[in-house]
PDB file of N, CA and C in Angstrom:
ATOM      1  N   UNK A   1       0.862  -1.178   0.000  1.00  0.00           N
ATOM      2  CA  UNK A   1       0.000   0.000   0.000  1.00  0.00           C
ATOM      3  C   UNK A   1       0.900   1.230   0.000  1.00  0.00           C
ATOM      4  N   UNK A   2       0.503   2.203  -0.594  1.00  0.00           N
ATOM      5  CA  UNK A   2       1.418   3.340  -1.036  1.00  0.00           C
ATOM      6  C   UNK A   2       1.276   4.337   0.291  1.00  0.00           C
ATOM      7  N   UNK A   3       1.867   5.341   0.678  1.00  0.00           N
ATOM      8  CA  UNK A   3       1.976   6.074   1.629  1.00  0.00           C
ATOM      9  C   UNK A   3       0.820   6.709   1.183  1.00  0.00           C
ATOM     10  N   UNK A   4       0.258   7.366   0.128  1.00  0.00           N
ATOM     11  CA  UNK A   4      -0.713   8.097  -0.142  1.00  0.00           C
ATOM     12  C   UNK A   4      -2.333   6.879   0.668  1.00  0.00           C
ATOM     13  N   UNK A   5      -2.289   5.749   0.275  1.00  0.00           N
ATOM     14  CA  UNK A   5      -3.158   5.333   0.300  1.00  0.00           C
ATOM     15  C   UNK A   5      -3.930   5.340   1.586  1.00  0.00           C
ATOM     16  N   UNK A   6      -2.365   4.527   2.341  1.00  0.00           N
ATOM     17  CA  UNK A   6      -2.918   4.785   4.045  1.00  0.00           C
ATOM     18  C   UNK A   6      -3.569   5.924   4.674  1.00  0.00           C
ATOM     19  N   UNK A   7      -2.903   7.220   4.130  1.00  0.00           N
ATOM     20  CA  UNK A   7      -3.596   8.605   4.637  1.00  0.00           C
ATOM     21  C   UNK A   7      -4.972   9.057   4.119  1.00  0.00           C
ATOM     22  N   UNK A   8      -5.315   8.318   2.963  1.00  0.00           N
ATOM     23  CA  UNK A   8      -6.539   8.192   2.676  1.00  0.00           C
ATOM     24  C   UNK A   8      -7.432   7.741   3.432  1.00  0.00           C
ATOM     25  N   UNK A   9      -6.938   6.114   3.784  1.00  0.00           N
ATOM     26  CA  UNK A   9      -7.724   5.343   4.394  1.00  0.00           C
ATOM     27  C   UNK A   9      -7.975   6.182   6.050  1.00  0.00           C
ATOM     28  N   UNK A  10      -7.194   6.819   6.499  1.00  0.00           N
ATOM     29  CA  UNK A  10      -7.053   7.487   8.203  1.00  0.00           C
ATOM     30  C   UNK A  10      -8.198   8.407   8.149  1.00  0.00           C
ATOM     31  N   UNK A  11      -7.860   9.570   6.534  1.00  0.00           N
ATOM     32  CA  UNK A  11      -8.979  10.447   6.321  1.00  0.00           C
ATOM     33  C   UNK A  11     -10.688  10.142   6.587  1.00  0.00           C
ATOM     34  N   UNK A  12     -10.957   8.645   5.898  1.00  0.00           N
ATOM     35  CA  UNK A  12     -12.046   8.253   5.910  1.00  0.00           C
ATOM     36  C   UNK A  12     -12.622   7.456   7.458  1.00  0.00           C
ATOM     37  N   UNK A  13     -11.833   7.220   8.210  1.00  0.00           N
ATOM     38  CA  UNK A  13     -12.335   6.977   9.575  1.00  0.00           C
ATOM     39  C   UNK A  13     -12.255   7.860  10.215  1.00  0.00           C
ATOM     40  N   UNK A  14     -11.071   8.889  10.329  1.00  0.00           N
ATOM     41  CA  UNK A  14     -11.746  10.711  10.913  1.00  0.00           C
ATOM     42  C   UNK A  14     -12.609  10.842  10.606  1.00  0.00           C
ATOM     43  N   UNK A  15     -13.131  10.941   9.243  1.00  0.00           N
ATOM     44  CA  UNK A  15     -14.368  12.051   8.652  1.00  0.00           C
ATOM     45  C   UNK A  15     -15.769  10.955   8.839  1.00  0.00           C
ATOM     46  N   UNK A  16     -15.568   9.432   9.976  1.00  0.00           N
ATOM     47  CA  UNK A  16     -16.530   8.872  10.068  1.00  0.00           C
ATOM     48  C   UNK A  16     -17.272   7.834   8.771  1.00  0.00           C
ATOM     49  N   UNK A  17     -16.430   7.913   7.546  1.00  0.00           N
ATOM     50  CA  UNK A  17     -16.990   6.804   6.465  1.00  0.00           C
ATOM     51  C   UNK A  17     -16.642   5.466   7.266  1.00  0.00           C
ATOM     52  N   UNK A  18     -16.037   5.050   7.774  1.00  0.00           N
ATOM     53  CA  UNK A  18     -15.681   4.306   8.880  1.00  0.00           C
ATOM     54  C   UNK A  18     -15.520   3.486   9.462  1.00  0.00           C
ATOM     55  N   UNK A  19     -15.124   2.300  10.167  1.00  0.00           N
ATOM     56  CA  UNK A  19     -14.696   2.735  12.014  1.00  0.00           C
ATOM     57  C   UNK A  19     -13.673   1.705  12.279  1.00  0.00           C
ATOM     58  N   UNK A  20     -13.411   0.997  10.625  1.00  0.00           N
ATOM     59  CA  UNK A  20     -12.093   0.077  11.280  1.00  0.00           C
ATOM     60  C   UNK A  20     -11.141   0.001   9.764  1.00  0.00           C
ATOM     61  N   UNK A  21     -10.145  -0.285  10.155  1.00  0.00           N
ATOM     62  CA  UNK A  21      -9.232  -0.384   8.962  1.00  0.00           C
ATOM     63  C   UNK A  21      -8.137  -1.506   9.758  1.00  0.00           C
ATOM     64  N   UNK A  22      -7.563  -2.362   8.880  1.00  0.00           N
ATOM     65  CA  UNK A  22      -6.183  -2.667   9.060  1.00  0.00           C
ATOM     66  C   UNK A  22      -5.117  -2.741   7.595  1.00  0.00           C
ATOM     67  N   UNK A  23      -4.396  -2.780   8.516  1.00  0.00           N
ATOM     68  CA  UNK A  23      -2.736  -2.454   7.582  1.00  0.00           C
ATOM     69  C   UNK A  23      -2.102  -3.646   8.043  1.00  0.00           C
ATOM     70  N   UNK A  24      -1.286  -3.979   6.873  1.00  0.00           N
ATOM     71  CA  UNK A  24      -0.314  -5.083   7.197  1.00  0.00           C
ATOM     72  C   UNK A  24       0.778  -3.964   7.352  1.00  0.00           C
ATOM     73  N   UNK A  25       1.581  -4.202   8.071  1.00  0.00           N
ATOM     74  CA  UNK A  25       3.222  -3.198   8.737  1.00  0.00           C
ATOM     75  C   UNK A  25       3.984  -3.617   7.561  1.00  0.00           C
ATOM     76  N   UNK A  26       4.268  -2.857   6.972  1.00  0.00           N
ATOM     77  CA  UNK A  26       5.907  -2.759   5.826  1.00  0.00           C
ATOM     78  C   UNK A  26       6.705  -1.950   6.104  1.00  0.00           C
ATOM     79  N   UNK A  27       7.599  -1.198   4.788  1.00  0.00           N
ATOM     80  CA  UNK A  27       8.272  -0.086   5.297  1.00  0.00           C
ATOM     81  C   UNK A  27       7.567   1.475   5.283  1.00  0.00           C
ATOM     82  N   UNK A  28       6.713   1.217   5.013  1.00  0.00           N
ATOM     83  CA  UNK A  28       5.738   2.747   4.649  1.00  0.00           C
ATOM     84  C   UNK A  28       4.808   2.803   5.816  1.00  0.00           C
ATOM     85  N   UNK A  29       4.343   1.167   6.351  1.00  0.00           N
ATOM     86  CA  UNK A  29       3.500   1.651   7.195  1.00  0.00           C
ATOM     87  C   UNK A  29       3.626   0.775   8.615  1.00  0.00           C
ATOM     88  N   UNK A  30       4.023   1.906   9.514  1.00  0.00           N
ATOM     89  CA  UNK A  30       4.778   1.306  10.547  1.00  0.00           C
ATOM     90  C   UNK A  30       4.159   2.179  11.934  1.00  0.00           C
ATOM     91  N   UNK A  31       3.958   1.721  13.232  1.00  0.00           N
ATOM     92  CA  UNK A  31       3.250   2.420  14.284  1.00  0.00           C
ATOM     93  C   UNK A  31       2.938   3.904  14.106  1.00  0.00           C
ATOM     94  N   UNK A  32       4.448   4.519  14.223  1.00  0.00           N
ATOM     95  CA  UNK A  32       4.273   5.650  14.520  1.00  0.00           C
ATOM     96  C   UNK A  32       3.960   6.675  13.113  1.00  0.00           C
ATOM     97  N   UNK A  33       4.098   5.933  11.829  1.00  0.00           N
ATOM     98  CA  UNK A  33       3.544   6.569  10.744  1.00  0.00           C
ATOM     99  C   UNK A  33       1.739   6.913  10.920  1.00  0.00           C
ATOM    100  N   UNK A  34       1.356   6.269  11.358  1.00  0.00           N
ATOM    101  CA  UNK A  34      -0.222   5.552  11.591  1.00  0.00           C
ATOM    102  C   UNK A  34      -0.448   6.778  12.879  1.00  0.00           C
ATOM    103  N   UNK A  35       0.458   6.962  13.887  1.00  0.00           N
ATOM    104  CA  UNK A  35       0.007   7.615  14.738  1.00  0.00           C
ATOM    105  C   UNK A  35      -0.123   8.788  14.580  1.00  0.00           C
ATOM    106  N   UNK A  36       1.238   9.188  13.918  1.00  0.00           N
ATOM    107  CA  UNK A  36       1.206  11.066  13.450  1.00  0.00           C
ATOM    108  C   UNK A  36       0.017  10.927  12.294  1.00  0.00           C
ATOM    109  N   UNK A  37       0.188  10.319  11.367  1.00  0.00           N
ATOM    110  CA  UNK A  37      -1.019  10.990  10.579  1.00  0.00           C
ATOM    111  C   UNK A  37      -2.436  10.911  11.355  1.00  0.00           C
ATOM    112  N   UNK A  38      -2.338  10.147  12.434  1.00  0.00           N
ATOM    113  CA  UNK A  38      -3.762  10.794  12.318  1.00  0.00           C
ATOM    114  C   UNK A  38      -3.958  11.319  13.614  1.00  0.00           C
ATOM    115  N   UNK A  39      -2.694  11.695  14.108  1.00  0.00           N
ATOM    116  CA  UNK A  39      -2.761  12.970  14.968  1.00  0.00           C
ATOM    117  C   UNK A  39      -3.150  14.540  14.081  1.00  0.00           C
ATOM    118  N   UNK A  40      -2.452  13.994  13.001  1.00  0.00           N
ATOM    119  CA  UNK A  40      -2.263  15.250  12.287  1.00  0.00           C
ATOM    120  C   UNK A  40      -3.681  15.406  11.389  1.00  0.00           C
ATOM    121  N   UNK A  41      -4.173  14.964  11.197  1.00  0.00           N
ATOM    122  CA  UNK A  41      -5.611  14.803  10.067  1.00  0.00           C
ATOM    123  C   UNK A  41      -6.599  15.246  11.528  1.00  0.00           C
ATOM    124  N   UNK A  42      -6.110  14.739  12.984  1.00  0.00           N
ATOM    125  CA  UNK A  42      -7.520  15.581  13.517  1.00  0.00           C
ATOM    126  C   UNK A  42      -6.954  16.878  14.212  1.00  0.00           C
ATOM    127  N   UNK A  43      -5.734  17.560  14.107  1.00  0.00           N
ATOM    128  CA  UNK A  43      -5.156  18.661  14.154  1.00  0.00           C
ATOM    129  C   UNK A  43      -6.172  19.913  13.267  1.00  0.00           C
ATOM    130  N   UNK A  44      -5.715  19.089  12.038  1.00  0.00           N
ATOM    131  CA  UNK A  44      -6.194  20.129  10.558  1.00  0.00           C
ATOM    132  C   UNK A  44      -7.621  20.167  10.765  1.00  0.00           C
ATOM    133  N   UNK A  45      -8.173  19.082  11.574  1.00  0.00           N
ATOM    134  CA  UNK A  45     -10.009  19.492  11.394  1.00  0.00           C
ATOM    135  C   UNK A  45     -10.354  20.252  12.308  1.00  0.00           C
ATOM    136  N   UNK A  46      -9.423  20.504  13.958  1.00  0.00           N
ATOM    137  CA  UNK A  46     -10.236  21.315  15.171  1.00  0.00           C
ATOM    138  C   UNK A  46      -8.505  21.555  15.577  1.00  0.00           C
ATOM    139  N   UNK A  47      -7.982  22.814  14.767  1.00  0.00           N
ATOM    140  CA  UNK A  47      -6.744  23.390  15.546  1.00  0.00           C
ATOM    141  C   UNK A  47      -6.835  23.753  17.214  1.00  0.00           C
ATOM    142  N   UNK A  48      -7.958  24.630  16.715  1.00  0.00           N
ATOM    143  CA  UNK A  48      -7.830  24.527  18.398  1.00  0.00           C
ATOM    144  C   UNK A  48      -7.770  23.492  19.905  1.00  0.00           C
ATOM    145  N   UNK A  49      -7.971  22.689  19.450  1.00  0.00           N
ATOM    146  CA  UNK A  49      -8.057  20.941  20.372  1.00  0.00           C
ATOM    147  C   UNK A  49      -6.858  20.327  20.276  1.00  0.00           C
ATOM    148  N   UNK A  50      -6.828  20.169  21.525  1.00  0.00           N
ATOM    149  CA  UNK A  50      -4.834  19.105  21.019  1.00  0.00           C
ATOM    150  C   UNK A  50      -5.403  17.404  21.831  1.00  0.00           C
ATOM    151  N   UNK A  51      -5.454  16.729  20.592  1.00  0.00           N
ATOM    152  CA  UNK A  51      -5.633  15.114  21.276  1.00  0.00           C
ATOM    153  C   UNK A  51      -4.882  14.784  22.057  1.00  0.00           C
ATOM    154  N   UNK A  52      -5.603  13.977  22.658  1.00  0.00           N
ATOM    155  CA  UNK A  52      -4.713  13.076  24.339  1.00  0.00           C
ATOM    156  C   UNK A  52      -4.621  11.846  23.625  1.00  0.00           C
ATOM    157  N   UNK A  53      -3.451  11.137  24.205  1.00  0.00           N
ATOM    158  CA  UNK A  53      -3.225   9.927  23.915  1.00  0.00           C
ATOM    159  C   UNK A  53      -2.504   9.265  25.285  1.00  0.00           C
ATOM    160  N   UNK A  54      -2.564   8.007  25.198  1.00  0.00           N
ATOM    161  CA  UNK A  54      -1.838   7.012  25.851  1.00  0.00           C
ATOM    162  C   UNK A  54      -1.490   5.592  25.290  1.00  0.00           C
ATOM    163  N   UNK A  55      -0.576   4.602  25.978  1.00  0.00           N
ATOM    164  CA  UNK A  55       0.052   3.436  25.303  1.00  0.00           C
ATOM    165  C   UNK A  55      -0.692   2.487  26.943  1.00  0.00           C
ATOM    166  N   UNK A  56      -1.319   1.372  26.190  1.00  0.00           N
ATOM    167  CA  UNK A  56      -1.518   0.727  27.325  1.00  0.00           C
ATOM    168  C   UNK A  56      -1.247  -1.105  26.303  1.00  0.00           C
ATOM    169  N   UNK A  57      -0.532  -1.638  27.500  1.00  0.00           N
ATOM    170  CA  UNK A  57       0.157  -2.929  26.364  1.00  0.00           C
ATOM    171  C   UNK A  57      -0.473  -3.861  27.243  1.00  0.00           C
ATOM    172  N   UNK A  58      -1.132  -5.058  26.766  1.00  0.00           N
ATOM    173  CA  UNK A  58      -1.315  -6.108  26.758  1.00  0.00           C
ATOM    174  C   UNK A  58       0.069  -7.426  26.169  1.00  0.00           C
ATOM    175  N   UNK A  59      -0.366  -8.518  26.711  1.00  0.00           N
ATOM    176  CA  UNK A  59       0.421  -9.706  26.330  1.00  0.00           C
ATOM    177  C   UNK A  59       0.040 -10.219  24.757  1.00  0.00           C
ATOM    178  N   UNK A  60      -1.001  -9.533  23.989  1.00  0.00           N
ATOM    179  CA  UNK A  60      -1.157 -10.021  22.461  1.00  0.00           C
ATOM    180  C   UNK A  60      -0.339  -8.855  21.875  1.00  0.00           C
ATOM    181  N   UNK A  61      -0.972  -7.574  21.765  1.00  0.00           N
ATOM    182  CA  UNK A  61      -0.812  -5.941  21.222  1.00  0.00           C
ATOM    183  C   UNK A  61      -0.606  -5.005  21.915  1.00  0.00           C
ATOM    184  N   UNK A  62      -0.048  -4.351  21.438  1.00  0.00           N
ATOM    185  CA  UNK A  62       0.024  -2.754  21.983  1.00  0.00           C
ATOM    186  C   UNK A  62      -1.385  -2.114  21.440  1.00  0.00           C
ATOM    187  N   UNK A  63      -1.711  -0.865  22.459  1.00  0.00           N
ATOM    188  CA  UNK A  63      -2.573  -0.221  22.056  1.00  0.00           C
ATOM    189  C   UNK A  63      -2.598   1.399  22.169  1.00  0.00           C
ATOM    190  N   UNK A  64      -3.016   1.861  20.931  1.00  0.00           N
ATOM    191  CA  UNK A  64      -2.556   3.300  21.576  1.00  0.00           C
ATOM    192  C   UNK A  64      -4.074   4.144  21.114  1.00  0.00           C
ATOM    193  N   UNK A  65      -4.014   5.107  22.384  1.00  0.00           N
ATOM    194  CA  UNK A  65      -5.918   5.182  22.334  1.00  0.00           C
ATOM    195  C   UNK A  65      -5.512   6.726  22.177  1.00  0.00           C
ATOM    196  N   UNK A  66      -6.141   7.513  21.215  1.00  0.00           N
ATOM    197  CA  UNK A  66      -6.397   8.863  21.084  1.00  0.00           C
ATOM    198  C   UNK A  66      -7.671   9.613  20.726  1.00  0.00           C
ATOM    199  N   UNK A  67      -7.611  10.560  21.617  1.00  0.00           N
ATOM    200  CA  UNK A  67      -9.326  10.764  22.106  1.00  0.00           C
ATOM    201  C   UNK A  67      -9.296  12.265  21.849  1.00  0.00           C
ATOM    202  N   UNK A  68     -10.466  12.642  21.148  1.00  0.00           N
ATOM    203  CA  UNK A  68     -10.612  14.353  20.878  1.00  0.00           C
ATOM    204  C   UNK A  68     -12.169  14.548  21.681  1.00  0.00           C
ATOM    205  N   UNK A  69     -11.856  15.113  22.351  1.00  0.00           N
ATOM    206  CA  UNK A  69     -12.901  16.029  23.229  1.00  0.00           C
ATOM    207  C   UNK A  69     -13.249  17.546  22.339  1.00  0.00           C
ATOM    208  N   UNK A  70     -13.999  17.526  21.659  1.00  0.00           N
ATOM    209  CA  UNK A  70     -14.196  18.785  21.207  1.00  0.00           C
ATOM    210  C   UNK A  70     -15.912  18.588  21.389  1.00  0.00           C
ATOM    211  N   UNK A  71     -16.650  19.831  21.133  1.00  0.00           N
ATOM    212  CA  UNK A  71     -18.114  20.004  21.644  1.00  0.00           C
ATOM    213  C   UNK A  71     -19.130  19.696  20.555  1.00  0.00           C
ATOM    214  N   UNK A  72     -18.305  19.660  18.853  1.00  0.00           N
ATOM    215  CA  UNK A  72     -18.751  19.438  17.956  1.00  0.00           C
ATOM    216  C   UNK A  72     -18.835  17.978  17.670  1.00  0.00           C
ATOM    217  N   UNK A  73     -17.478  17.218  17.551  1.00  0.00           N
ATOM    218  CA  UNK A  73     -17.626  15.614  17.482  1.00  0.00           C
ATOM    219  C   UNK A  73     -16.768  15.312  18.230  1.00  0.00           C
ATOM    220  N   UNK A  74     -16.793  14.557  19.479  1.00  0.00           N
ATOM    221  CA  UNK A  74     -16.170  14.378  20.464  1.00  0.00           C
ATOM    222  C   UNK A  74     -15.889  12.749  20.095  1.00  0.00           C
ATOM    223  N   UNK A  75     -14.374  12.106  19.725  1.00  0.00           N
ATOM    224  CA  UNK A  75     -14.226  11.246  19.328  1.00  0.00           C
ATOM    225  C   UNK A  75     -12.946  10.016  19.842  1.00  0.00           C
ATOM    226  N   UNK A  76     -13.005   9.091  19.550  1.00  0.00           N
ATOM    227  CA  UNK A  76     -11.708   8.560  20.069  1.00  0.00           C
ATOM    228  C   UNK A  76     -11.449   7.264  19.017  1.00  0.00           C
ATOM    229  N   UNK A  77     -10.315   6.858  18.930  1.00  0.00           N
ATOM    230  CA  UNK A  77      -9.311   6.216  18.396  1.00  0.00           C
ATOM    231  C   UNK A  77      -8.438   5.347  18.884  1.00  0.00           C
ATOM    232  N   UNK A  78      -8.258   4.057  18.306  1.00  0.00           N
ATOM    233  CA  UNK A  78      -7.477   3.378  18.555  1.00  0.00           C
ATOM    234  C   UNK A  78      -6.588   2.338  18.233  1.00  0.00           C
ATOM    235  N   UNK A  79      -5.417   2.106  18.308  1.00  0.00           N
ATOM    236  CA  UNK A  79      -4.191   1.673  17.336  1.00  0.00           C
ATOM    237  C   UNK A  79      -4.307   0.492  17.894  1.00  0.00           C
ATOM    238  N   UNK A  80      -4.554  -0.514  17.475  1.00  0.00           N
ATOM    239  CA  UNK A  80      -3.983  -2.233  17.702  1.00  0.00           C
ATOM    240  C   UNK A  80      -2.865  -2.823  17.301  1.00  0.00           C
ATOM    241  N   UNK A  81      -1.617  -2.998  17.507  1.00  0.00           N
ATOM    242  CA  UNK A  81      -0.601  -2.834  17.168  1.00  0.00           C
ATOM    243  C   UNK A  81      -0.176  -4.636  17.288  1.00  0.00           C
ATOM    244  N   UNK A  82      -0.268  -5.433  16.378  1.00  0.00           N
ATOM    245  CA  UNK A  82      -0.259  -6.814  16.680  1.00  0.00           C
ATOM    246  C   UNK A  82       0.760  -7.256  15.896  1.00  0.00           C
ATOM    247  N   UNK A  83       2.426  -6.446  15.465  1.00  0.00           N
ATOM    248  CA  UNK A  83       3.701  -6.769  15.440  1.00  0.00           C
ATOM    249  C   UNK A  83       3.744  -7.149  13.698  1.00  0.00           C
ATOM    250  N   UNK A  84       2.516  -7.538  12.852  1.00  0.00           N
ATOM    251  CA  UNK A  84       2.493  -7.642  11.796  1.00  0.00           C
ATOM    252  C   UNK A  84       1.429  -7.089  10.982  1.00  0.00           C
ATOM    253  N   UNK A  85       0.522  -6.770  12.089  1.00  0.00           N
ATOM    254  CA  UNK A  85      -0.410  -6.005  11.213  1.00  0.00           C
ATOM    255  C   UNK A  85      -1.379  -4.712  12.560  1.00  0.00           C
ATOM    256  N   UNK A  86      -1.438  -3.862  11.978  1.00  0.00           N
ATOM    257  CA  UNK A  86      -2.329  -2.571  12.885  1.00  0.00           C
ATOM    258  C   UNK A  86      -3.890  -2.303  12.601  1.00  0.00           C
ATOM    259  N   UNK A  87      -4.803  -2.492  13.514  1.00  0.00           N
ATOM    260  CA  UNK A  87      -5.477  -2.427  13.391  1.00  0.00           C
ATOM    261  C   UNK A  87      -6.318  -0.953  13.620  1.00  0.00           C
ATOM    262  N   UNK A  88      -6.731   0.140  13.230  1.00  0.00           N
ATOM    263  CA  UNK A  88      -7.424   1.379  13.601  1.00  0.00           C
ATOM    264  C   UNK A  88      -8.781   1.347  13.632  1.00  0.00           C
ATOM    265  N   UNK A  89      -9.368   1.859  14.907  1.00  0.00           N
ATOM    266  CA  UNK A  89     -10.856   1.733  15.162  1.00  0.00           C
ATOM    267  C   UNK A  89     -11.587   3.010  15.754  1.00  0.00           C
ATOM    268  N   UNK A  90     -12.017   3.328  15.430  1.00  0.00           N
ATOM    269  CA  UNK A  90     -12.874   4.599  15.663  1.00  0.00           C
ATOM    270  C   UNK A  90     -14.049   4.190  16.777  1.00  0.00           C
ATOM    271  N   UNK A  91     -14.077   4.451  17.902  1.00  0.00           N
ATOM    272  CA  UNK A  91     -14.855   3.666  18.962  1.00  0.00           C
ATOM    273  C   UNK A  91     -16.177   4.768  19.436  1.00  0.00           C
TER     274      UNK A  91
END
C-alpha cells in the first residue's frame, strides 16, 4: 500500500466513512507513521483541540488510544498494534 493510500484510508475513519481499517506493517506503514497521521488529520479538522493519547500494552498488542474532546464531534481512536499487522478503530 502506497503512503498516499494509508492517509486516505485514516482520512475516511476521521471524517466517520468508517470505524475500522487494518494495515499489514511494511516499510511505509509502521506504528508511529499511523500515529502522526492521524494525529495530524484531527489537528487540521479542530486546531484549536490538542488530542490526548496514551500506550496501554497487553500480552497479544500494543494499544494506543487517542481521544478528541471537542463540543462538535467528540471522538476517540485506537491503534492495535499486533507486530504484523495494525489495526485502527474509531470507537
Amino acid at each position: 500500500m502506497a503512503d498516499v493510500d494509508y492517509i486516505l484510508k485514516l482520512e475516511e475513519l476521521v471524517q466517520g466513512k468508517t470505524d475500522k481499517i487494518d494495515f499489514l506493517r511494511n516499510d511505509d506503514i509502521q506504528r508511529d507513521n499511523i500515529l502522526e497521521c492521524l494525529h495530524r488529520l484531527l489537528m487540521s479538522g479542530y486546531p484549536e483541540t490538542t488530542p490526548q493519547g496514551c500506550f496501554l500494552e497487553s500480552e497479544n498488542y500494543i494499544i494506543y488510544e487517542l481521544s478528541l474532546n471537542h463540543n462538535k464531534t467528540p471522538s476517540s481512536f485506537r491503534v492495535l498494534d499486533f507486530g504484523d499487522k495494525f489495526t485502527v478503530l474509531r470507537l
